[in-house]
Protein backbone atom coordinates (compact mmCIF):
# COMPACT_ATOMS: atom_id res chain seq x y z
CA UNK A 1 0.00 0.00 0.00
CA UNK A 2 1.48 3.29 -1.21
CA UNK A 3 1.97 6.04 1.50
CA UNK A 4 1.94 9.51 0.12
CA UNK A 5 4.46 11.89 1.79
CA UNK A 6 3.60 13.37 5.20
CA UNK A 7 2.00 11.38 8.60
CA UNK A 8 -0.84 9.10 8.01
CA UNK A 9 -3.03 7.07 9.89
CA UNK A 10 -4.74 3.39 8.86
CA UNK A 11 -7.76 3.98 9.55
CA UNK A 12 -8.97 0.21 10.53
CA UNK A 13 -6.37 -0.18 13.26
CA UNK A 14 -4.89 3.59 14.59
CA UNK A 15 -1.22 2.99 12.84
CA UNK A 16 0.77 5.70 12.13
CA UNK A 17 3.11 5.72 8.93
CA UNK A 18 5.03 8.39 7.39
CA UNK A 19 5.65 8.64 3.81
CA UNK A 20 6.38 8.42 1.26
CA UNK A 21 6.99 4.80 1.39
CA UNK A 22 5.19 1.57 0.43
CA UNK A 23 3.93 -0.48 3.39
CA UNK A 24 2.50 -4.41 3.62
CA UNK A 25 -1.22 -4.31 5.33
CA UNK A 26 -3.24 -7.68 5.97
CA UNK A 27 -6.54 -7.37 5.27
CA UNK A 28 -9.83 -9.47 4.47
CA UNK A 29 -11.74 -9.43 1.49
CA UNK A 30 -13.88 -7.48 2.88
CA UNK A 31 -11.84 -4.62 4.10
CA UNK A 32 -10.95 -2.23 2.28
CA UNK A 33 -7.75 -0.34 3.99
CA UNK A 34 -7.95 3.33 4.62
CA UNK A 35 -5.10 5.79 5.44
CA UNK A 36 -6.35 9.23 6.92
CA UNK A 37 -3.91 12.04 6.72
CA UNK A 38 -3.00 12.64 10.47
CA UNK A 39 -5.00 15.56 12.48
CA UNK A 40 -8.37 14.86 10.11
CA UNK A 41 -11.26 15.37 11.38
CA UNK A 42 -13.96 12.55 9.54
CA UNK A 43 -17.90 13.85 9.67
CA UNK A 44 -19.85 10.55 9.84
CA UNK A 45 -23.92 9.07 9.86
CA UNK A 46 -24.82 7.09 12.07
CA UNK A 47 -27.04 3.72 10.68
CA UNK A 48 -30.48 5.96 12.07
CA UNK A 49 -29.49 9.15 9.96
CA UNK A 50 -28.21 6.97 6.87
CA UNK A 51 -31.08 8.95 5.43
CA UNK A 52 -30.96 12.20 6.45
CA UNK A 53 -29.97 15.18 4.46
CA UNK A 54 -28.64 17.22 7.78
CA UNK A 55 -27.91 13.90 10.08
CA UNK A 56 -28.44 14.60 14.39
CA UNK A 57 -26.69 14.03 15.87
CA UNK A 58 -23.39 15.09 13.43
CA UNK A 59 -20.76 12.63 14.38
CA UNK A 60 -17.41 14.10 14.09
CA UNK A 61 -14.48 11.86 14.03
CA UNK A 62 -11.13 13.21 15.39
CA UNK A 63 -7.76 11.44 14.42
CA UNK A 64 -4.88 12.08 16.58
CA UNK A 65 -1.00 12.76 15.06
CA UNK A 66 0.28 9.82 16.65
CA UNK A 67 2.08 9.15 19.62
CA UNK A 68 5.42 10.70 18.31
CA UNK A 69 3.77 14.32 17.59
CA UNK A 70 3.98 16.98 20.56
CA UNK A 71 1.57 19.12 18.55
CA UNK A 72 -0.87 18.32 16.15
CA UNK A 73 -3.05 20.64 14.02
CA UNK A 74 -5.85 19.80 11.65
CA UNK A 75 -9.46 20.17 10.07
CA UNK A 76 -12.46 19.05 7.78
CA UNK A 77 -15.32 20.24 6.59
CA UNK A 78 -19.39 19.55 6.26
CA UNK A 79 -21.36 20.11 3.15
CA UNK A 80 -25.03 20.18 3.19
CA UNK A 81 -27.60 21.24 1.12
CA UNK A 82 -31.61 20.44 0.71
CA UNK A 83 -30.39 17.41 -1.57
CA UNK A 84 -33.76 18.25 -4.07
CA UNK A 85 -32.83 21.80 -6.16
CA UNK A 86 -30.25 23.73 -7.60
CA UNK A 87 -30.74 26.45 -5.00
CA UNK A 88 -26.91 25.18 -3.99
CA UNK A 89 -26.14 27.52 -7.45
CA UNK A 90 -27.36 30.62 -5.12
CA UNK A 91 -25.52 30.08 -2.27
CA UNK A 92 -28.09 28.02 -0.89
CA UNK A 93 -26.07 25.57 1.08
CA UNK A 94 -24.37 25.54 4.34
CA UNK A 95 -20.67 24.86 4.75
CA UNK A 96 -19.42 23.96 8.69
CA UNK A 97 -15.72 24.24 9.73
CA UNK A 98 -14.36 21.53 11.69
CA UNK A 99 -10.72 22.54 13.37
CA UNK A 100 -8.86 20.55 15.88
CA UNK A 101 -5.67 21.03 17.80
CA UNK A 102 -3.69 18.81 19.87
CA UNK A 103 -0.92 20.41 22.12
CA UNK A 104 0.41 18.07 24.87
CA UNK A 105 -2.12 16.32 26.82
CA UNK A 106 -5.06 18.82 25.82
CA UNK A 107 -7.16 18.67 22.78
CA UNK A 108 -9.53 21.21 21.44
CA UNK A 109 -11.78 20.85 18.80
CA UNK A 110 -13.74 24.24 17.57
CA UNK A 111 -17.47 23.75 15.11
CA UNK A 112 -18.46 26.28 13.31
CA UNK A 113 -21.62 25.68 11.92
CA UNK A 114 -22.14 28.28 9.70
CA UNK A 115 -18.66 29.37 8.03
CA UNK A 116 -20.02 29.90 4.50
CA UNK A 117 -23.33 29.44 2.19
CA UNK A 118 -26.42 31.19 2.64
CA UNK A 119 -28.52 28.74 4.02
CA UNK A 120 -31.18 26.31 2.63
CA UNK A 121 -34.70 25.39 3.19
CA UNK A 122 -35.43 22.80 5.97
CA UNK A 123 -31.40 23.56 7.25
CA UNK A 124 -31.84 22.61 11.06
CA UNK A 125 -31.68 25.41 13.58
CA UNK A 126 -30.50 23.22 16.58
CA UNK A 127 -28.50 20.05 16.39
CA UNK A 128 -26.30 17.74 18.80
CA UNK A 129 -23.04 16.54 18.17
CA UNK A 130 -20.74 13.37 18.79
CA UNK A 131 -17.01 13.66 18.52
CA UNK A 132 -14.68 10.25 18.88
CA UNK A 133 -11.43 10.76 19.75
CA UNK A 134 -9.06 8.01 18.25
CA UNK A 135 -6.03 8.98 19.23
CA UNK A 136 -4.40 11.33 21.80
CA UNK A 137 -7.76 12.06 23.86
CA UNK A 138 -8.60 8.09 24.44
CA UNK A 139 -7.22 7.18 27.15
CA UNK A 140 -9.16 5.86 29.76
CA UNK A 141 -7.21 8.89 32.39
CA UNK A 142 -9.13 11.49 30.62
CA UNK A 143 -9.34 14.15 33.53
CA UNK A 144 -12.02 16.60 32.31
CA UNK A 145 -13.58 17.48 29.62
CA UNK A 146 -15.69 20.82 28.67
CA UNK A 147 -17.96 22.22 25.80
CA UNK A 148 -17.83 26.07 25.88
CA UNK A 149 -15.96 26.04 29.34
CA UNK A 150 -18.93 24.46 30.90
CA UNK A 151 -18.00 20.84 32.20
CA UNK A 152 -19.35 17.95 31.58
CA UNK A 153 -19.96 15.04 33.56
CA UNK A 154 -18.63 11.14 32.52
CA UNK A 155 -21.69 9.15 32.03
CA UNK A 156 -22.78 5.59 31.23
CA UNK A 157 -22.12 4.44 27.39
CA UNK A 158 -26.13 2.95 26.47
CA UNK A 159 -28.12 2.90 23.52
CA UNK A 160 -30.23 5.56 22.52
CA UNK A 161 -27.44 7.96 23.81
CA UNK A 162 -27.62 9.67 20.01
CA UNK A 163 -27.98 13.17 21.52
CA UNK A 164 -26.73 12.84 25.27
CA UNK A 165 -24.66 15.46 26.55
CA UNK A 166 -21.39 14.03 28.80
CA UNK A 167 -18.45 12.06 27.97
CA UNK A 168 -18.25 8.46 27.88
CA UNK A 169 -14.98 5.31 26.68
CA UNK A 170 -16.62 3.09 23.99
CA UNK A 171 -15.36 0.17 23.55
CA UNK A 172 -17.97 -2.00 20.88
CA UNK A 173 -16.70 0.03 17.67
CA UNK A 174 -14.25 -2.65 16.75
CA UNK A 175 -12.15 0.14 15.65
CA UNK A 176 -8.43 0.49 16.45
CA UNK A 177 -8.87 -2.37 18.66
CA UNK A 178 -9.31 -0.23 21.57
CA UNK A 179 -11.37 2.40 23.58
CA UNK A 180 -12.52 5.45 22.12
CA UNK A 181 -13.31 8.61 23.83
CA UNK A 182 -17.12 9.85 23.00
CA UNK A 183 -18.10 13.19 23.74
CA UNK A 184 -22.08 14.15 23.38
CA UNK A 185 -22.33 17.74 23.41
CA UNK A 186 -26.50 17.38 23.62
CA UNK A 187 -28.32 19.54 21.84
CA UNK A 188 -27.09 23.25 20.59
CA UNK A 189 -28.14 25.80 18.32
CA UNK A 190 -26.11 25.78 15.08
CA UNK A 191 -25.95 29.63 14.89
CA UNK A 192 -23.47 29.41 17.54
CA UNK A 193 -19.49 28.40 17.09
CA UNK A 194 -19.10 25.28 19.68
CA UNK A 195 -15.64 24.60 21.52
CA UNK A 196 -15.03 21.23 22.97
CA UNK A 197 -11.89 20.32 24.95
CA UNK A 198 -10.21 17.72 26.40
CA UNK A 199 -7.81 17.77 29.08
CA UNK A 200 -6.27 14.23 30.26
């Protein structure tokens, strides 16, 4: 498997690999190996909002730099539109900013739901969402975490928890092989920016 220059991360298992070189990955037939460029941040559906044109809750993944990395910068974007007219042609759209920095044993991850586009017809006006930490922010020691300086509390991982707000370690994604760090920020208007952070 080829990897491009710069620090990348196999998606299926958490590896970190610098390129460019070529590296040997085992794999099923029915995997299909993924590298991520390092600092990403992946917007997701869940299986209930498969469906939906503006999914709730939005589930942000956040991939780490690896443990070598001191600092570790990155970002990604969401798209959405009514998914039914050209209105997209007029600005009607909405484009949300995903940033995310790690810096020693803190990571902060800013939303901004409303960084470009006009807006579109039926665009949601409050909306929760879920970030996983892969890397960095995992660890079962997580020592606080906060969304907008206001703390939240560690709570129970359960079904039905699409739009909880509180932090929780999930261990039945299969991914990585190990425990990721949820964060549920409950529900929020999206004409506001949203800072989540997580100290460990």
């Amino acid at each position: 498997m080829w990897v491009p220059p710069g620090e990348w991360i196999l998606w299926q298992t958490g590896e970190s690999h610098s390129g460019p070189q070529t590296i040997n990955v085992q794999a099923k037939q029915t995997d299909i190996p993924v590298l991520v460029k390092a600092g990403a941040v992946l917007p997701l559906k869940t299986m209930a909002s498969v469906s939906d044109i503006a999914p709730d809750p939005l589930v942000l993944q956040v991939l780490g730099c690896g443990s070598s990395a001191s600092v570790c910068d990155g970002a990604g974007s969401v798209y959405e539109d009514d998914g039914v007219s050209v209105g997209y042609t007029q600005s009607e759209y909405r484009l949300a900013r995903v940033t995310q920095n790690s810096s020693g044993t803190t990571t902060t991850v800013t939303i901004t739901p409303r960084a470009e586009g006009g807006g579109y017809t039926g665009e949601p006006t409050r909306r929760a969402y879920q970030l996983e930490l892969l890397t960095g922010a995992m660890a079962p020691k997580t020592v606080s975490v906060s969304v907008d300086g206001k703390p939240l509390e560690q709570i129970a991982p359960a079904d039905g928890r699409a739009r909880a707000r509180g932090w929780w370690h999930d261990n039945a994604t299969g991914l990585f092989g190990g425990t990721l760090l949820v964060v549920g920020t409950g529900e929020l208007s999206t004409a506001d920016m949203v800072r989540v952070r997580v100290q460990r």
